[in-house]
Protein backbone atom coordinates (compact mmCIF):
# COMPACT_ATOMS: atom_id res chain seq x y z
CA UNK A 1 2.98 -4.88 9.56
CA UNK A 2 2.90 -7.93 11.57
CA UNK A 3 2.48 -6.30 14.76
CA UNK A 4 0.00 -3.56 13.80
CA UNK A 5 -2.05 -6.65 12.13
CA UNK A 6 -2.22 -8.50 15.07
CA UNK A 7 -2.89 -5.02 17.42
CA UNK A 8 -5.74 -3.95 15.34
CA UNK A 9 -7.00 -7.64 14.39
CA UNK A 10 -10.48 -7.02 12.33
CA UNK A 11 -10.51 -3.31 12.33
CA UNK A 12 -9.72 -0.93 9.60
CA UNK A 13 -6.31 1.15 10.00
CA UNK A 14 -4.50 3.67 7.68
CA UNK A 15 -0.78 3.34 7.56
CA UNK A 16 1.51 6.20 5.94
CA UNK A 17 4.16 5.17 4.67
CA UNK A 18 7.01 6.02 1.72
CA UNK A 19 7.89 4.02 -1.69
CA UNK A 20 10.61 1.49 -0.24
CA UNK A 21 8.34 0.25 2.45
CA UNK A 22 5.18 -0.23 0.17
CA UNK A 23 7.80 -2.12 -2.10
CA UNK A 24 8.08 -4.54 0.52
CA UNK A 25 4.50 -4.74 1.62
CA UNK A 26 3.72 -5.53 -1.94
CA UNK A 27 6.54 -8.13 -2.44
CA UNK A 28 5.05 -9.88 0.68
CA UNK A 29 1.66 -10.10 -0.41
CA UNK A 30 2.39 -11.20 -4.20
CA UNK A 31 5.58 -13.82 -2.54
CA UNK A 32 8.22 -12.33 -4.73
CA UNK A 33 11.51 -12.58 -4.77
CA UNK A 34 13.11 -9.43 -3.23
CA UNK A 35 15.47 -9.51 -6.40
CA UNK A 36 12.35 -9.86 -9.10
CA UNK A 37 12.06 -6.83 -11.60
CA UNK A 38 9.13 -4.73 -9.75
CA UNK A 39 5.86 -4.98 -11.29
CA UNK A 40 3.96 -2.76 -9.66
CA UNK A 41 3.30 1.04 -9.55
CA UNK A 42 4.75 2.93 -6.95
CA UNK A 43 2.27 6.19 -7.13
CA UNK A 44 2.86 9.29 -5.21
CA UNK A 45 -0.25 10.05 -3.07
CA UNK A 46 -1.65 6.59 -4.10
CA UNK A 47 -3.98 4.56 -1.49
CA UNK A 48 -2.86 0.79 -1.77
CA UNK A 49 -5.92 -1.07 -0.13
CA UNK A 50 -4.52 -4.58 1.36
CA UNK A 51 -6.61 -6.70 4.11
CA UNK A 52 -4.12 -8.97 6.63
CA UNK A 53 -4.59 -11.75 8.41
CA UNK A 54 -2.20 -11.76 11.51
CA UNK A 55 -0.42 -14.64 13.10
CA UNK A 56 1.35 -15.73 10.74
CA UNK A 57 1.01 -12.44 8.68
CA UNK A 58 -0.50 -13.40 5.34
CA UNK A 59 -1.46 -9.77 3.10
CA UNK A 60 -3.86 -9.69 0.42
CA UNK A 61 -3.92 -6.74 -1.86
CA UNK A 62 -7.33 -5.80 -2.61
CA UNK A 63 -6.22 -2.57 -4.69
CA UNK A 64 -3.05 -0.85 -5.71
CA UNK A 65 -1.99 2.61 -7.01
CA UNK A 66 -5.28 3.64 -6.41
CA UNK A 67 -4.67 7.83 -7.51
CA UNK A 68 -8.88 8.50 -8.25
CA UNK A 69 -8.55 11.02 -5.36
CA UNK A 70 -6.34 13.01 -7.07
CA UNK A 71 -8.56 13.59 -10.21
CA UNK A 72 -10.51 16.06 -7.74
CA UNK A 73 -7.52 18.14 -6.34
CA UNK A 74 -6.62 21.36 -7.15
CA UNK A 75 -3.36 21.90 -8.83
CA UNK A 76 -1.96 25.23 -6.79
CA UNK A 77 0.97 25.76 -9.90
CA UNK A 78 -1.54 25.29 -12.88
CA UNK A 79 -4.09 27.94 -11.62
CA UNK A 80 -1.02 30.79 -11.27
């Protein structure tokens, strides 16, 4: 994160990424212990919204678990 922070330094970028990394992205932002019970959602097909400030890396989490998107979408096994 560091590096694509400091890369793309006041622009917005998407970054795709699974469960385990998010974890850590979120633990980062929030300063918790790696150990610490999670206590966040990890949401399939969520968009986690976070703004960085590079150099050193500080994240902010502006929103999480963000699944409004998927209200919209078509469930393929529900319309056979």
């Amino acid at each position: 994160m560091q590096e694509i922070a400091a890369a793309y330094a006041g622009r917005t970028v998407a970054v795709v990424t699974h469960g385990g990394v998010l974890d850590v992205i979120y633990r980062n932002a929030r300063a918790l212990a790696w150990d610490a019970p999670r206590e966040h959602l990890m949401l399939n097909a969520s968009i986690n919204r976070l703004q960085a400030q590079p150099e050193p890396l500080r994240l902010q989490i502006i929103d999480w678990a963000d699944v409004a998107h998927l209200a919209q979408s078509r469930d393929e096994l529900a319309a056979s």
